[in-house]
Protein backbone atom coordinates (compact mmCIF):
# COMPACT_ATOMS: atom_id res chain seq x y z
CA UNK A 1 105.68 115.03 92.67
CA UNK A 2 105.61 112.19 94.74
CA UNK A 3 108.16 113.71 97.17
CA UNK A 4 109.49 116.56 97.89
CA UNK A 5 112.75 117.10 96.24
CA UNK A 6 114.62 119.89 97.40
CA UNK A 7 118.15 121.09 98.69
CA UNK A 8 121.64 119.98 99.21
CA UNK A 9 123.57 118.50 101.55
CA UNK A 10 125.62 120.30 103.70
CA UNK A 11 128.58 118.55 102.64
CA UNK A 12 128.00 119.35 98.82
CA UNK A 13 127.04 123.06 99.38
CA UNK A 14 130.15 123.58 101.56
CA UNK A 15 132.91 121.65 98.90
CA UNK A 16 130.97 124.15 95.91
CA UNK A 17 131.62 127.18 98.09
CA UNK A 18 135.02 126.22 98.92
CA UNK A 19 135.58 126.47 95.13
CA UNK A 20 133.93 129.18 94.64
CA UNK A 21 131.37 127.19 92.17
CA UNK A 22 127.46 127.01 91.77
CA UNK A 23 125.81 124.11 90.85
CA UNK A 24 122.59 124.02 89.19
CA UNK A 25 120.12 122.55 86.68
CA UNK A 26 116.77 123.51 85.46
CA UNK A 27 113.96 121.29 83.87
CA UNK A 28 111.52 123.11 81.91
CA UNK A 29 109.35 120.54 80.01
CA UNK A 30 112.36 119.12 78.83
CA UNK A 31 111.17 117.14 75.52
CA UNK A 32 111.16 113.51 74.93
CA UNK A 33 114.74 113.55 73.07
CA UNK A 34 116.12 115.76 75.35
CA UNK A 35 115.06 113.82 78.61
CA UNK A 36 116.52 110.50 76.92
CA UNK A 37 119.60 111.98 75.84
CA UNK A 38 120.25 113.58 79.86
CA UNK A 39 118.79 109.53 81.44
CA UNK A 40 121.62 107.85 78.80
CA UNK A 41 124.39 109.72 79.85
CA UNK A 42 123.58 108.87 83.61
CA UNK A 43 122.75 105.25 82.87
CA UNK A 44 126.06 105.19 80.78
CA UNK A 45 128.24 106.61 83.55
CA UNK A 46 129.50 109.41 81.29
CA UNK A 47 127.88 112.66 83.84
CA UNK A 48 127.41 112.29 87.44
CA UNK A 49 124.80 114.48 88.68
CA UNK A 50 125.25 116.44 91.62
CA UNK A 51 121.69 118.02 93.12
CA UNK A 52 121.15 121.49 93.28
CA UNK A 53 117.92 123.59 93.70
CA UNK A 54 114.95 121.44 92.38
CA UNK A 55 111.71 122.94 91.45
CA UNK A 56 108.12 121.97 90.14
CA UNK A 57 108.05 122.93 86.69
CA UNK A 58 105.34 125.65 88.06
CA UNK A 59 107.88 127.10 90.10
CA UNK A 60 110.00 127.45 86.61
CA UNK A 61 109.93 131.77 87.10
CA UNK A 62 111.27 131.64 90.46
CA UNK A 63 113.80 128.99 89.90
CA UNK A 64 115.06 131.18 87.02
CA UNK A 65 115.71 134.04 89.10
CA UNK A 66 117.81 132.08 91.69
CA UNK A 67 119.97 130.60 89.11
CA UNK A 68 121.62 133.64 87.46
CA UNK A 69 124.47 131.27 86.09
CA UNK A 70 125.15 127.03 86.36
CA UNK A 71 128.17 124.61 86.44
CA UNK A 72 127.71 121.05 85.17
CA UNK A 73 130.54 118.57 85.18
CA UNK A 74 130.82 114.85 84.15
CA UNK A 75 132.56 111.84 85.50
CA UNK A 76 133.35 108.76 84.15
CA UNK A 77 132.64 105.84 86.16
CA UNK A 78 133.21 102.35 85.52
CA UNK A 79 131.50 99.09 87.43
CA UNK A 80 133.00 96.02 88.22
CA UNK A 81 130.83 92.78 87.97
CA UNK A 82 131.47 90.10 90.28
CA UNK A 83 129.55 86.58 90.17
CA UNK A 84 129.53 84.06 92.82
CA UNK A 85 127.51 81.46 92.33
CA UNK A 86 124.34 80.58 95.28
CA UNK A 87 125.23 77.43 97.38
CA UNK A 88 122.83 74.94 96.54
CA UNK A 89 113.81 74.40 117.15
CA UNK A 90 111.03 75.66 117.80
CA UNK A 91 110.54 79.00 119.30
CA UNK A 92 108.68 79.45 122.73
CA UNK A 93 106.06 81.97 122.25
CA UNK A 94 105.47 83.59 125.66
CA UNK A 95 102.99 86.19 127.13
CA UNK A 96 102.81 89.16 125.73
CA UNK A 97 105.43 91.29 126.91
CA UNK A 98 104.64 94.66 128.66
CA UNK A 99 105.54 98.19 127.30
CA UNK A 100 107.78 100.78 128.58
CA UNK A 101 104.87 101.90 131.11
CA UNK A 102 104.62 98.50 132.85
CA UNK A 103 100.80 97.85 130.58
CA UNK A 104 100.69 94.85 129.28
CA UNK A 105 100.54 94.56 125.15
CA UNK A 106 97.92 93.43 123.57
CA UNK A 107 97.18 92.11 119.72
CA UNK A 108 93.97 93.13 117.78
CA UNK A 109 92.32 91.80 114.45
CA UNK A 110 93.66 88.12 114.77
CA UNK A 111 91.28 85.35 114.76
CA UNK A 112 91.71 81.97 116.41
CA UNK A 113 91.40 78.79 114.42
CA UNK A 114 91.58 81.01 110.86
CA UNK A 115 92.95 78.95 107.50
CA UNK A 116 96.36 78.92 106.69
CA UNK A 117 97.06 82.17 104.69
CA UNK A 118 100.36 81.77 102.35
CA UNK A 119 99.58 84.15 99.65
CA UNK A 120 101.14 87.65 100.85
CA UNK A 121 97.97 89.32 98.56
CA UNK A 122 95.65 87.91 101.42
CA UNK A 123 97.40 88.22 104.35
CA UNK A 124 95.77 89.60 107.10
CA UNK A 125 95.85 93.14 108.41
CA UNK A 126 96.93 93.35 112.19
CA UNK A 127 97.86 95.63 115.24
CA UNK A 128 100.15 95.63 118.50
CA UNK A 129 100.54 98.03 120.99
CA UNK A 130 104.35 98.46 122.44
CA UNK A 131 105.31 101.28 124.34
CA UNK A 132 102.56 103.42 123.05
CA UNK A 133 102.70 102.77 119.94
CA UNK A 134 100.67 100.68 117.77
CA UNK A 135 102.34 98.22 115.24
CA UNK A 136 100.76 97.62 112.16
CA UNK A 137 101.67 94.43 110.51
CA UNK A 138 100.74 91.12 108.44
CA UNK A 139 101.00 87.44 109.21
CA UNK A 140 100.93 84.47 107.16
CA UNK A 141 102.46 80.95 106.51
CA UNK A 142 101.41 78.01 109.01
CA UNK A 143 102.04 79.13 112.91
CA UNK A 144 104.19 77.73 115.39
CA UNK A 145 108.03 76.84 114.83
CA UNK A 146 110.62 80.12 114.58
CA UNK A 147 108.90 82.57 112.51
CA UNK A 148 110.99 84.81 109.81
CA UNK A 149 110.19 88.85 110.39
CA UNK A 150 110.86 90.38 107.48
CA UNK A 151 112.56 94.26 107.94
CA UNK A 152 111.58 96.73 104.97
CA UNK A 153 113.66 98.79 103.08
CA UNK A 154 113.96 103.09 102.42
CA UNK A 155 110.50 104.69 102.37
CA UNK A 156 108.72 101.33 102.15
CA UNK A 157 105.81 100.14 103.64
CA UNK A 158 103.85 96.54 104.01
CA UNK A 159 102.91 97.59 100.72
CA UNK A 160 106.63 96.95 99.42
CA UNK A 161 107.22 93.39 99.24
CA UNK A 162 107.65 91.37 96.71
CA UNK A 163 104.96 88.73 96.65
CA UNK A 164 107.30 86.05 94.71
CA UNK A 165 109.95 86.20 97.76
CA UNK A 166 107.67 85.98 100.25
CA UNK A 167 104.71 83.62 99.37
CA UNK A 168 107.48 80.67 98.92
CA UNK A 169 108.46 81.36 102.41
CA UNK A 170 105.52 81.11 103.94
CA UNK A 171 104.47 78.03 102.25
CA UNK A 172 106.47 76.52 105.22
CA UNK A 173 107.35 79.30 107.61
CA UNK A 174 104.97 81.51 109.84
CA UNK A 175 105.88 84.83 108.26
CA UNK A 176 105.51 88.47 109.81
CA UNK A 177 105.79 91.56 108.17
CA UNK A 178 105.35 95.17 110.11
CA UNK A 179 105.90 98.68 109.45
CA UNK A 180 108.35 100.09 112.05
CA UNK A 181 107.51 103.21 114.44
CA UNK A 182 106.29 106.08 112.13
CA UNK A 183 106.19 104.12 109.05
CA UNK A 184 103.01 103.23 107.06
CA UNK A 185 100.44 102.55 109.15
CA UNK A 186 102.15 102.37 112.70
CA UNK A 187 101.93 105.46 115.25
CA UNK A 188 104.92 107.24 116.51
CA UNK A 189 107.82 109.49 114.94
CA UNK A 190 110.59 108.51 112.67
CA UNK A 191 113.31 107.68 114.38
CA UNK A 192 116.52 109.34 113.64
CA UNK A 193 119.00 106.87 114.13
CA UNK A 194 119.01 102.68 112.89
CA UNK A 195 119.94 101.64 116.40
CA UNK A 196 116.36 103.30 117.60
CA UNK A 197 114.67 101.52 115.03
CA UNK A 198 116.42 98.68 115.95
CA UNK A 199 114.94 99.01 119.61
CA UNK A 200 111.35 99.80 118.23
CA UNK A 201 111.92 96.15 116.37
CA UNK A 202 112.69 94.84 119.23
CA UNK A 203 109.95 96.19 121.13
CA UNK A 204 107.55 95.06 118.49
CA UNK A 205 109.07 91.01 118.02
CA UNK A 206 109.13 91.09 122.05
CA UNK A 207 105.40 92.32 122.55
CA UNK A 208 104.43 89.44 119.55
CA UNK A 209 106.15 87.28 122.51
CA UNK A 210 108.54 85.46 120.17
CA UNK A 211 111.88 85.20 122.13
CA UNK A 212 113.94 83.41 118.83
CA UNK A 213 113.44 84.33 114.70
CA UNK A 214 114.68 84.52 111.43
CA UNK A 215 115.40 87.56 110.13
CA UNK A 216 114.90 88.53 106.09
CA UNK A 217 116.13 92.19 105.05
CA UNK A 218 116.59 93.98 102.61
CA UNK A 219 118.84 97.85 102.44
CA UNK A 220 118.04 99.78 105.40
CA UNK A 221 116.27 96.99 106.52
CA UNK A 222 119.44 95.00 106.17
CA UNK A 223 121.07 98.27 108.49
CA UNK A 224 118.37 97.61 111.31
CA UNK A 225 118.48 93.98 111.43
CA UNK A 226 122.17 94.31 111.97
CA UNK A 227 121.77 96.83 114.53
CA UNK A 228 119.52 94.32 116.55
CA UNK A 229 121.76 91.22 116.38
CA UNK A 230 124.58 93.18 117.63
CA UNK A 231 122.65 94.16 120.74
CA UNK A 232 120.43 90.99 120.95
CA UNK A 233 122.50 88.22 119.35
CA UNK A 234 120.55 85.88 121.66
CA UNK A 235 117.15 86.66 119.76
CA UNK A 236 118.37 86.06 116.38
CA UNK A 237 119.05 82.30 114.55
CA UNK A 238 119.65 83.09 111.35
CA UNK A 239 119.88 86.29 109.11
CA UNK A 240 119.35 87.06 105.68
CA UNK A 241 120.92 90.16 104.29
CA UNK A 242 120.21 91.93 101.14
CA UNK A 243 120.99 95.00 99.22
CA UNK A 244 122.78 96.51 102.25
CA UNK A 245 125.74 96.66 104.11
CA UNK A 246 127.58 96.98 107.61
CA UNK A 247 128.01 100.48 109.50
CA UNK A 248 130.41 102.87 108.34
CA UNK A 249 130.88 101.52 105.03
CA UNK A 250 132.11 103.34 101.92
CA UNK A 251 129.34 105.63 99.85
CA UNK A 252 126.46 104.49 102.30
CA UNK A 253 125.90 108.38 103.18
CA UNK A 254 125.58 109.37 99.29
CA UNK A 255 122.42 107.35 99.21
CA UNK A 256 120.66 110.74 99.69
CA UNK A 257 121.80 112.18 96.28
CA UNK A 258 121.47 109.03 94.51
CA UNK A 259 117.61 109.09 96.41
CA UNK A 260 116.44 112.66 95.66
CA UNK A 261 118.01 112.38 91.92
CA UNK A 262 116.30 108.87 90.67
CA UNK A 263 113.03 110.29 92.70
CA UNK A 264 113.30 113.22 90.25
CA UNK A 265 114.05 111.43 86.96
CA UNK A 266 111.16 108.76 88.11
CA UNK A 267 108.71 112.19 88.16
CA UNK A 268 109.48 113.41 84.60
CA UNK A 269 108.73 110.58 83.23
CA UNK A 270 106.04 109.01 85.50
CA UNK A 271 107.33 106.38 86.39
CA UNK A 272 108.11 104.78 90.22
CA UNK A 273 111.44 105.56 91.92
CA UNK A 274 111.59 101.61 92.74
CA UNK A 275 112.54 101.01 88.93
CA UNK A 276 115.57 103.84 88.43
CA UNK A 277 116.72 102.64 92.01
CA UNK A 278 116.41 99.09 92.44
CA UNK A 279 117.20 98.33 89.11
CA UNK A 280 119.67 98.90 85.75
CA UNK A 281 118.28 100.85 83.14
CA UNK A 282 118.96 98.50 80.21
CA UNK A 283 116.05 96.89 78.93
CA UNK A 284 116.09 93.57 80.68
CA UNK A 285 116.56 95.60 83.60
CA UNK A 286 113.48 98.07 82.81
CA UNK A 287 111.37 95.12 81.99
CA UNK A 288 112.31 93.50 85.45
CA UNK A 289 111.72 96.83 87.33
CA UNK A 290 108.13 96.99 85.62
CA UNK A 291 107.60 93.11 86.46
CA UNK A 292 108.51 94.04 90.12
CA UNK A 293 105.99 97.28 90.48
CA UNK A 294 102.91 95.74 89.07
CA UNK A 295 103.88 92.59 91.69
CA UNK A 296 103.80 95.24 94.37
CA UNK A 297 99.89 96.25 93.45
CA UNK A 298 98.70 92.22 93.39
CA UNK A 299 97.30 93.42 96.71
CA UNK A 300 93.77 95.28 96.07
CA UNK A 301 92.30 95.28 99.82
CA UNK A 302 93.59 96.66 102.95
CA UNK A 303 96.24 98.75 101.18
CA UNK A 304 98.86 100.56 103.84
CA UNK A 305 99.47 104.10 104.11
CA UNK A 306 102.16 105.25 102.03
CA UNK A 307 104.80 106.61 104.27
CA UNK A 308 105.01 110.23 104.70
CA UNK A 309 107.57 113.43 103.37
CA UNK A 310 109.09 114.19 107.05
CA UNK A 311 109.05 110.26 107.94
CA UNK A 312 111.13 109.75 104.69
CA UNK A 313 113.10 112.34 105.25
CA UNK A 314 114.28 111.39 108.88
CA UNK A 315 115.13 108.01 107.50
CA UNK A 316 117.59 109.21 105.07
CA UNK A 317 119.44 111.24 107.89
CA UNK A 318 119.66 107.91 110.09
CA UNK A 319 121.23 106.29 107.01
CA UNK A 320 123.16 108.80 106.53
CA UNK A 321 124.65 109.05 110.10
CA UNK A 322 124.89 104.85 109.74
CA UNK A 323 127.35 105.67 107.14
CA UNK A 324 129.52 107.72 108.73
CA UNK A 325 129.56 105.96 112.31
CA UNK A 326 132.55 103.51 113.66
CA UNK A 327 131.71 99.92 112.20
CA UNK A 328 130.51 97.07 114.41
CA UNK A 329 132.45 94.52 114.61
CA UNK A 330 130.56 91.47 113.19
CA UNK A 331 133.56 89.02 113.58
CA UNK A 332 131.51 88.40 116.56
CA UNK A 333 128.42 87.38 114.80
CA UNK A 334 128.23 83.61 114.90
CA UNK A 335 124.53 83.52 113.06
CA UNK A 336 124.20 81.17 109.81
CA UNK A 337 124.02 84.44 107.68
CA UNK A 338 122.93 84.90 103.51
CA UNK A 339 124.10 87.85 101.85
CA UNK A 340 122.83 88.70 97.91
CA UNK A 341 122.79 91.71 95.68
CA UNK A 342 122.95 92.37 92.35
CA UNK A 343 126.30 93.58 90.93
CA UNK A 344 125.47 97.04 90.10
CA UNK A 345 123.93 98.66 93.32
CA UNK A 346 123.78 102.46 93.07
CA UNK A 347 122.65 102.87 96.49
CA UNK A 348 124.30 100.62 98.55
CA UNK A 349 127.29 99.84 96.26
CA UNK A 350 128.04 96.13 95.48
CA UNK A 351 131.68 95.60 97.35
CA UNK A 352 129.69 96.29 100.71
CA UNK A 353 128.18 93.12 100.08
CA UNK A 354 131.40 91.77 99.55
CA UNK A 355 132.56 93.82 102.59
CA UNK A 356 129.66 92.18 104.93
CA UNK A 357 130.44 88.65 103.87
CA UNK A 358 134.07 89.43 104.80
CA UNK A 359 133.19 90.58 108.11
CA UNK A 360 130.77 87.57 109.37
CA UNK A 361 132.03 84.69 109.73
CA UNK A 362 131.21 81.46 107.71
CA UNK A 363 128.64 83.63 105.53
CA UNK A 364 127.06 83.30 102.35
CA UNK A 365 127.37 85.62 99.41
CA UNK A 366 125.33 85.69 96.29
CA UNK A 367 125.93 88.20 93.48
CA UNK A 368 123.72 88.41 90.51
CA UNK A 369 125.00 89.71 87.17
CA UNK A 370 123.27 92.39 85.65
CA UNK A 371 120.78 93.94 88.20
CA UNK A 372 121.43 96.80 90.64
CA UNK A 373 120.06 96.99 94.79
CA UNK A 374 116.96 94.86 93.51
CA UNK A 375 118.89 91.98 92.78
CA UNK A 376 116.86 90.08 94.59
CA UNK A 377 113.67 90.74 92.80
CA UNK A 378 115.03 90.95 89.35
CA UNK A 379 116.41 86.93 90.24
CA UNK A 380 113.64 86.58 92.10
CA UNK A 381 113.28 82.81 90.62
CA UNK A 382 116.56 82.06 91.00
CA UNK A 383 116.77 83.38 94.82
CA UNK A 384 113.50 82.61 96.41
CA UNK A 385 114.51 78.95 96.55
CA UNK A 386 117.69 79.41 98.27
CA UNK A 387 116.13 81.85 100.66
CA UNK A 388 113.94 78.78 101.53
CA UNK A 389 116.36 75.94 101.66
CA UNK A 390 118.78 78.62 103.82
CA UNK A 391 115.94 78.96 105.84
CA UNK A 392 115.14 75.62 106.18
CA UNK A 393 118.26 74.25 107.33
């Protein structure tokens, strides 16, 4: 399995106690039929699974004798879809900054005078060292100007990005892409809270010695980049926020379930998590989600490391605390600010969007029919431009 998928939540195993209940179920080389007839009744809303014990199917014995008896119960669900339609200075870059011990940063791999990379397949592997730890990220798109740092989403690395929303970025932006303390290739621990990795951002952007960007996020990326305008609004010009929403809001802290239960019907039948999660399991929905994965392997050399079990882990308890914290208050926020989704989000659910666009003044919202948290990459054509002309602006 590609993760380890095991456990509830506290908060589950203490309501099924209070009723006196046990919750279980048991996959034994379920057969084709039977596997398509338990993914239809999810996709169709009719049973909402609630996580018990998971096992490997060679663990099938012992998971047998710890589940002398089972309870499963349905609920029907129903989504509403919401359309609304897209609307049609240069930065200093200063000395490096210095890290937390006073030494001063330092970047490694970059080349002076190197072409013009805009092609997110051939971007260029880099380092930077902030506060012990070592950044590893990827640059492209022309330099100088404001450049846009993209902020990565759930268990993703550089790896992750979708090479049709960024290459038309950087056609005319300098473009930066990094894996975040712990994550991927960088050094460091997890940490266990969004407003830390908001402050390892932050540490990384300062060390680059940009004091002004554009931010691009997407889901807990979305969570971090708000995190870091709230404490440095003065770094930030513009934001773009996708597939996420503000802290505190409804069903954020269920994305754990929802995580650990796609991750497990993505193993049986071999297929990524990204396309149960990101997207809707109708068929223009599965032949987007398959579009998107084979976009994500365009890149052959210098792969990143894929992010590891306890690092994964830690970042599903800091979006889980996220959820259940006091809200910011982004009436605050004066930033030009795009918000998308797709009207079907299972894992940050679509009226957060809504909620966010609400909350920030003079915002954008775009809502694509159809399509679930990867909105974004199942409109990809559509939404790519008017990243670019917000961008632009």
């Amino acid at each position: 399995m590609p993760l380890a998928v095991a456990g509830l939540s506290n908060k589950i195993r203490k309501q099924a106690k209070k009723r006196g209940e046990m919750y279980g179920f048991l996959f034994v080389h379920a057969s084709g039929d039977q596997l398509r007839q338990i993914t239809a009744l999810v996709d169709q809303g009719v049973v909402r699974p609630v996580a018990g014990k998971m096992s490997g199917f060679g663990q099938a014995p012992q998971a047998m004798q710890s589940l002398p008896h089972g309870d499963a119960r349905g609920k029907a669900s129903h989504h509403r879809r919401l359309l609304i339609p897209p609307r049609p200075r240069r930065a200093a870059r200063t000395a490096p900054a210095q890290n937390k011990q006073g030494e001063a940063t330092m970047s490694t791999n970059a080349t002076p005078n190197e072409p013009v990379i805009t092609s997110y397949a051939n971007a260029p592997a880099r380092t930077i060292t902030a506060g012990g730890v070592t950044y590893a990220y990827r640059e492209l798109g022309p330099k100088g100007g404001i450049p846009v740092v993209f902020f990565v989403h759930l268990a993703a690395t550089l790896d992750n990005w979708d090479p049709r929303i960024i290459d038309p970025i950087a056609k005319g932006r300098h473009v930066i892409a990094f894996d975040n303390r712990g994550v991927g290739a960088s050094t460091g621990q997890v940490p266990d809270s969004v407003e830390a990795m908001a402050d390892d951002a932050y540490a990384f952007i300062s060390a680059l010695g940009f004091d002004k960007i554009d931010i691009f996020s997407f889901s807990l990326g979305g969570f971090v980049a708000q995190a870091l305008v709230v404490k440095h609004p003065e770094l930030v010009r513009k934001l773009v926020l996708t597939g996420t929403g503000p802290k505190g809001g409804k069903d954020i802290d269920k994305v754990v379930a929802t995580t650990y239960w796609d991750t497990l019907r993505a193993t049986l039948t071999r297929s990524d998590p990204k396309e149960f999660l990101f997207f809707n399991r109708d068929p223009v929905g599965k032949a987007a989600a398959r579009a998107f994965v084979n976009r994500l392997k365009e890149r052959t050399v210098d792969r990143d490391a894929k992010i590891k079990v306890k690092a994964f882990q830690t970042q599903l308890r800091a979006i889980t605390k996220w959820g259940r914290s006091t809200p910011d208050d982004l009436s605050k926020l004066t930033h030009p600010t795009l918000i998308a989704n797709g009207d079907n989000d299972r894992m940050v659910p679509s009226n957060l969007s809504e909620d966010l666009h609400r909350r920030i003044k003079d915002s954008e919202l775009i809502i694509y029919p159809g399509s679930g948290h990867g909105g974004i990459f199942q409109y990809y054509e559509e939404f790519a431009p008017v990243a670019v002309e917000f961008l632009a602006r």
